[in-house]
C-alpha atoms as a PDB file:
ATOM      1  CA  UNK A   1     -48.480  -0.711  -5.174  1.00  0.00           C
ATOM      2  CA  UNK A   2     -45.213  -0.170  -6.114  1.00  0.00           C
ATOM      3  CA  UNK A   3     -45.560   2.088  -8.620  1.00  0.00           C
ATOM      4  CA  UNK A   4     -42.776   5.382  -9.646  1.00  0.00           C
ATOM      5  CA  UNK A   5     -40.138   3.194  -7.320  1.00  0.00           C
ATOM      6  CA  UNK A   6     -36.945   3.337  -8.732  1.00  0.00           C
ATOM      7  CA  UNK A   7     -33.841   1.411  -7.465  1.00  0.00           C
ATOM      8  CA  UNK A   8     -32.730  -1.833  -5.745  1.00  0.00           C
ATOM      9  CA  UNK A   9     -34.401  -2.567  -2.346  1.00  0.00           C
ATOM     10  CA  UNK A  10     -32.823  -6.160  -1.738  1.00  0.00           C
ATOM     11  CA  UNK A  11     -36.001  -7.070   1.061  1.00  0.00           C
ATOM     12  CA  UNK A  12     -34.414  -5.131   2.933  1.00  0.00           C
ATOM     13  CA  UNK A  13     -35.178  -1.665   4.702  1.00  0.00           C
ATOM     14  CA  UNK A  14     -32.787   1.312   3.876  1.00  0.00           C
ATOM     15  CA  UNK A  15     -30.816   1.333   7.020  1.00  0.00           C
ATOM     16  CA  UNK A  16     -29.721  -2.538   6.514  1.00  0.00           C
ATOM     17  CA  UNK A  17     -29.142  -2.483   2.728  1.00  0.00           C
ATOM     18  CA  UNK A  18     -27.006   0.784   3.281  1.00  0.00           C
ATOM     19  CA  UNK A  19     -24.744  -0.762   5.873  1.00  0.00           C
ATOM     20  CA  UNK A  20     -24.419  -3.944   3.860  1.00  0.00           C
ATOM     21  CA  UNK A  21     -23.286  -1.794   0.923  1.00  0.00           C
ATOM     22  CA  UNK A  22     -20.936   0.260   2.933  1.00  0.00           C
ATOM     23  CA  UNK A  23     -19.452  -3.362   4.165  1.00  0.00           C
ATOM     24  CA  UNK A  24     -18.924  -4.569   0.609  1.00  0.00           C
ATOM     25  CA  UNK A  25     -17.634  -1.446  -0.758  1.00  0.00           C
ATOM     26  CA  UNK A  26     -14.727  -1.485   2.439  1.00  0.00           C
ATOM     27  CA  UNK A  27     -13.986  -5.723   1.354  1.00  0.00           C
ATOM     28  CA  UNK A  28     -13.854  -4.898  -2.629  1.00  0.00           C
ATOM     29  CA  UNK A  29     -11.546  -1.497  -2.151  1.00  0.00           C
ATOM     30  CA  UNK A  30      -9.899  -3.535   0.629  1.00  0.00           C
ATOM     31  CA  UNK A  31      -9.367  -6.967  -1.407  1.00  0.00           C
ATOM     32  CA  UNK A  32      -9.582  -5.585  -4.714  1.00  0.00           C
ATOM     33  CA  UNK A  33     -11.890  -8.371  -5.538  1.00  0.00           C
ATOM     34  CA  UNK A  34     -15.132 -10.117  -4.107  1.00  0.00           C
ATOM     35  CA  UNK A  35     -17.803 -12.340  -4.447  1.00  0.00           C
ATOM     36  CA  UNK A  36     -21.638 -12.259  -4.118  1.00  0.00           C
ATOM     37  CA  UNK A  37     -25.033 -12.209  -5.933  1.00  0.00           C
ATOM     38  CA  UNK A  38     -25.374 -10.674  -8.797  1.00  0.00           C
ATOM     39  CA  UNK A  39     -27.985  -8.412  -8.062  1.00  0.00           C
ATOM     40  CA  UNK A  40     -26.105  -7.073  -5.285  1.00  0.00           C
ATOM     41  CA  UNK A  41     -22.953  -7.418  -7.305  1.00  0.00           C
ATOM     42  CA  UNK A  42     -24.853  -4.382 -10.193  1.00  0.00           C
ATOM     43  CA  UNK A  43     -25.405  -1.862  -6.919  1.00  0.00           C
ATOM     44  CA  UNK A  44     -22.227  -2.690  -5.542  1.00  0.00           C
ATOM     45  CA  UNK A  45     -20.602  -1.080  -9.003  1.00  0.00           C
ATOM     46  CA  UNK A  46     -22.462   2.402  -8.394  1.00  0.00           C
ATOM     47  CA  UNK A  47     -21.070   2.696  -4.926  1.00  0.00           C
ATOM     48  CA  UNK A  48     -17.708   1.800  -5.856  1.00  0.00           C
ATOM     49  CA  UNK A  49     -17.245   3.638  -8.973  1.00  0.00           C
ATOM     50  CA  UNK A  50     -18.796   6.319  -6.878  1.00  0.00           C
ATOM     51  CA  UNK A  51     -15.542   6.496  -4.356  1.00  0.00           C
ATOM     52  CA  UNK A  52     -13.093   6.132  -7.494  1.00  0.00           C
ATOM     53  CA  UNK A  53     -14.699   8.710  -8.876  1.00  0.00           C
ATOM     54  CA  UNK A  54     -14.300  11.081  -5.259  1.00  0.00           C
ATOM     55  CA  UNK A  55     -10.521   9.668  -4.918  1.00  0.00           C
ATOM     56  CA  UNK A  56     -10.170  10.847  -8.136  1.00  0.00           C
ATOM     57  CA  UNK A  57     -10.843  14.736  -7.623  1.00  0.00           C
ATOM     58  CA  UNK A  58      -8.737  14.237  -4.260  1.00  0.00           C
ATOM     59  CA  UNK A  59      -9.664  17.442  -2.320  1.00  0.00           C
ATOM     60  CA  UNK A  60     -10.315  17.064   1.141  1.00  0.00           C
ATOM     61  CA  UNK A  61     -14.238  17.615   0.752  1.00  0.00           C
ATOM     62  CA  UNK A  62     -14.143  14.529  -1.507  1.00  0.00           C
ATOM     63  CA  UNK A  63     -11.816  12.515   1.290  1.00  0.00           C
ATOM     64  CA  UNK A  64     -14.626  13.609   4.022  1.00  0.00           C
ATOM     65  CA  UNK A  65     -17.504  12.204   1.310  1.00  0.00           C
ATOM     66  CA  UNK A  66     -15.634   8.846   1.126  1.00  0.00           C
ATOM     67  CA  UNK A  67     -14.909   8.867   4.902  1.00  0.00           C
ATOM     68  CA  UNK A  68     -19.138   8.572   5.434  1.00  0.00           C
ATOM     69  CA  UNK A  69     -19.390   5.995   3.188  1.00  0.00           C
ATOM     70  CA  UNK A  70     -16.093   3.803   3.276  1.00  0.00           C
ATOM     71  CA  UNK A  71     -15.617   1.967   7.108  1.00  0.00           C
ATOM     72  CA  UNK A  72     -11.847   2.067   7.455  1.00  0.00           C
ATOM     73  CA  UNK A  73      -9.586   4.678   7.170  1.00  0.00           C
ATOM     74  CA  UNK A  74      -6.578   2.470   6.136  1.00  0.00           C
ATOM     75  CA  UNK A  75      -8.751   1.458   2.856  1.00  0.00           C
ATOM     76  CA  UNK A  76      -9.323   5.531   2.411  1.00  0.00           C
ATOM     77  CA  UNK A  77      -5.911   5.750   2.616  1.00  0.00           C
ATOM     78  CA  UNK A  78      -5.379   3.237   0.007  1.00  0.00           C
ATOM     79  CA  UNK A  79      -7.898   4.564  -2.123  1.00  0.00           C
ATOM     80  CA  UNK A  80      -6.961   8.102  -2.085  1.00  0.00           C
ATOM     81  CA  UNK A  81      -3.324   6.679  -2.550  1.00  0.00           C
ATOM     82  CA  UNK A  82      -2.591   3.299  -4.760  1.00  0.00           C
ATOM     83  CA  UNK A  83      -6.057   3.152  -6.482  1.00  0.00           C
ATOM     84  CA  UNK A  84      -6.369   7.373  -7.200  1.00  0.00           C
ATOM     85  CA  UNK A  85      -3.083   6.888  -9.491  1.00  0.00           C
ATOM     86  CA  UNK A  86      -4.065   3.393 -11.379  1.00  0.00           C
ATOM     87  CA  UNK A  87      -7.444   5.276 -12.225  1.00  0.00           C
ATOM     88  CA  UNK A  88      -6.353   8.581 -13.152  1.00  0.00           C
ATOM     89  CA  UNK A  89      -6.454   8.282 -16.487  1.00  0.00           C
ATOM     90  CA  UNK A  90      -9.704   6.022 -16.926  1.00  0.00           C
ATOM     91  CA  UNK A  91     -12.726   8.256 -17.684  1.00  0.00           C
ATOM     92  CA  UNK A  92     -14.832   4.873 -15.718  1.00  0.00           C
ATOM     93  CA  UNK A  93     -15.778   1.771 -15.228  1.00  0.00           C
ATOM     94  CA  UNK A  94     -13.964   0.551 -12.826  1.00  0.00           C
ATOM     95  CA  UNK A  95     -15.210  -2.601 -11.861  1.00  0.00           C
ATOM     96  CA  UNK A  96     -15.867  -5.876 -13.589  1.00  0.00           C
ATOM     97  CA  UNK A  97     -18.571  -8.396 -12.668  1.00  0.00           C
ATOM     98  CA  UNK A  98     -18.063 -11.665 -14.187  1.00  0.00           C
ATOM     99  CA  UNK A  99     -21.051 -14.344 -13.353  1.00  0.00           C
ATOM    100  CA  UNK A 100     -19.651 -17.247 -11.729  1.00  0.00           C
ATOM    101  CA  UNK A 101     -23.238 -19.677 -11.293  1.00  0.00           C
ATOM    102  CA  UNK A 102     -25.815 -20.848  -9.290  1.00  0.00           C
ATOM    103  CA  UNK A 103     -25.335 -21.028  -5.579  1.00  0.00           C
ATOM    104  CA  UNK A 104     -26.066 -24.365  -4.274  1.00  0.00           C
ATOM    105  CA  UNK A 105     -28.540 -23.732  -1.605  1.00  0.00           C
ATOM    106  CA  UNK A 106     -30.465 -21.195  -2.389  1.00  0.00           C
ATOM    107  CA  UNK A 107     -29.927 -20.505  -6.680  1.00  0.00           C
ATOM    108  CA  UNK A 108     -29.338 -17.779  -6.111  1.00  0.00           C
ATOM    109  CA  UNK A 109     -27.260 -16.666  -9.306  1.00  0.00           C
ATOM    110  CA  UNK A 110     -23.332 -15.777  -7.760  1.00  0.00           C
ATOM    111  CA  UNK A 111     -20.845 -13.327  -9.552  1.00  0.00           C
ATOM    112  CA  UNK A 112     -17.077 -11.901  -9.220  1.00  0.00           C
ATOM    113  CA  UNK A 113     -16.809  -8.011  -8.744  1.00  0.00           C
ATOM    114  CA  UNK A 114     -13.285  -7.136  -9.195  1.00  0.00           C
ATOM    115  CA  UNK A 115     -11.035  -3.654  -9.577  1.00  0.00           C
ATOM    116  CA  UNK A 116      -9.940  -3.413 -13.654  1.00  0.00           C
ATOM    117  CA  UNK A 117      -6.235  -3.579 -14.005  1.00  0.00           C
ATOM    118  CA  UNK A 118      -5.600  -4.940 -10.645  1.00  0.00           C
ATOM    119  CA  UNK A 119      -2.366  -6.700 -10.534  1.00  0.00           C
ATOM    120  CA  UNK A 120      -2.638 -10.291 -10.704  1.00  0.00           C
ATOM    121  CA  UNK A 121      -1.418 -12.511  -7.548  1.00  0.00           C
ATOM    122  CA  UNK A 122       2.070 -14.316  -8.840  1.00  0.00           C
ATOM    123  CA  UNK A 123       1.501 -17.527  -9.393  1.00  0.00           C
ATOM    124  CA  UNK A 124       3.189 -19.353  -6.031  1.00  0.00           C
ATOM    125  CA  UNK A 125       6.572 -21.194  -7.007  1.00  0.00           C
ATOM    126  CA  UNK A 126       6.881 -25.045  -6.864  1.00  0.00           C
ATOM    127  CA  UNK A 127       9.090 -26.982  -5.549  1.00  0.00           C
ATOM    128  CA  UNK A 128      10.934 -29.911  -7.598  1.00  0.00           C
ATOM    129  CA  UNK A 129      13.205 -32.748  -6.585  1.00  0.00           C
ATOM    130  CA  UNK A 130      16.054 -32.778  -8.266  1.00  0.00           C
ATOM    131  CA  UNK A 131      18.580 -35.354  -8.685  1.00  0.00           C
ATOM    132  CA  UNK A 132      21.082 -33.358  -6.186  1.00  0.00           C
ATOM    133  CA  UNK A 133      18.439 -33.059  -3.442  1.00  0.00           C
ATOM    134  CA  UNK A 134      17.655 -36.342  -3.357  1.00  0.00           C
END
């Protein structure tokens, strides 16, 4: 029976499903956005309002706490850095999951998880022929 348990287990047992969510919160703090299932796409959100939320209070206590969770110390850096000052005057919610579909193998239904406010990649520049180039 599973009766009086709470919480996402993903078929998987704790030690896997934490090291997978450790590995997606790195790639979304790293790449500012990512994409996945939705269901792990609504845990993902805890863990990485979580670390905004400890980059936020910025005492070395709350560095250490991210450290344990968070696998690179460059995306610390970042986070304690470039995302503690975008996010220091939002009170939370700091993510955004936006459903993309159906995966095609499995159905499994996909979504976006993405950093509000990120700054938007510049679109890339094209290249015309003009008359004088030609």
């Amino acid at each position: 029976m599973r009766h009086r348990k709470a919480g996402r287990h993903l078929s998987r047992t704790t030690e896997h499903r934490q090291a997978m969510m450790r590995n997606l919160v790195t790639s979304l703090l790293q790449h500012e956005r990512l994409e996945t299932t939705q269901t792990k796409a609504k845990l993902l959100r805890q863990w990485s309002d979580k670390m905004i939320s400890l980059a936020k209070r910025g005492d070395l206590h709350a560095r250490r706490q991210s450290l344990a969770v968070v696998r690179s110390k460059q995306v610390v850096a970042k986070l304690f850095g470039e995302l503690r000052e975008r996010y220091l005057e939002r009170p939370g919610g700091y993510t955004r999951i936006i459903p993309k579909g159906i995966r095609r193998g499995d159905a499994a239904p996909i979504a976006i998880v993405e950093l509000v406010g990120r700054p938007e990649a510049l679109p890339k520049s094209k290249k015309f022929k003009t008359a004088a180039s030609e």
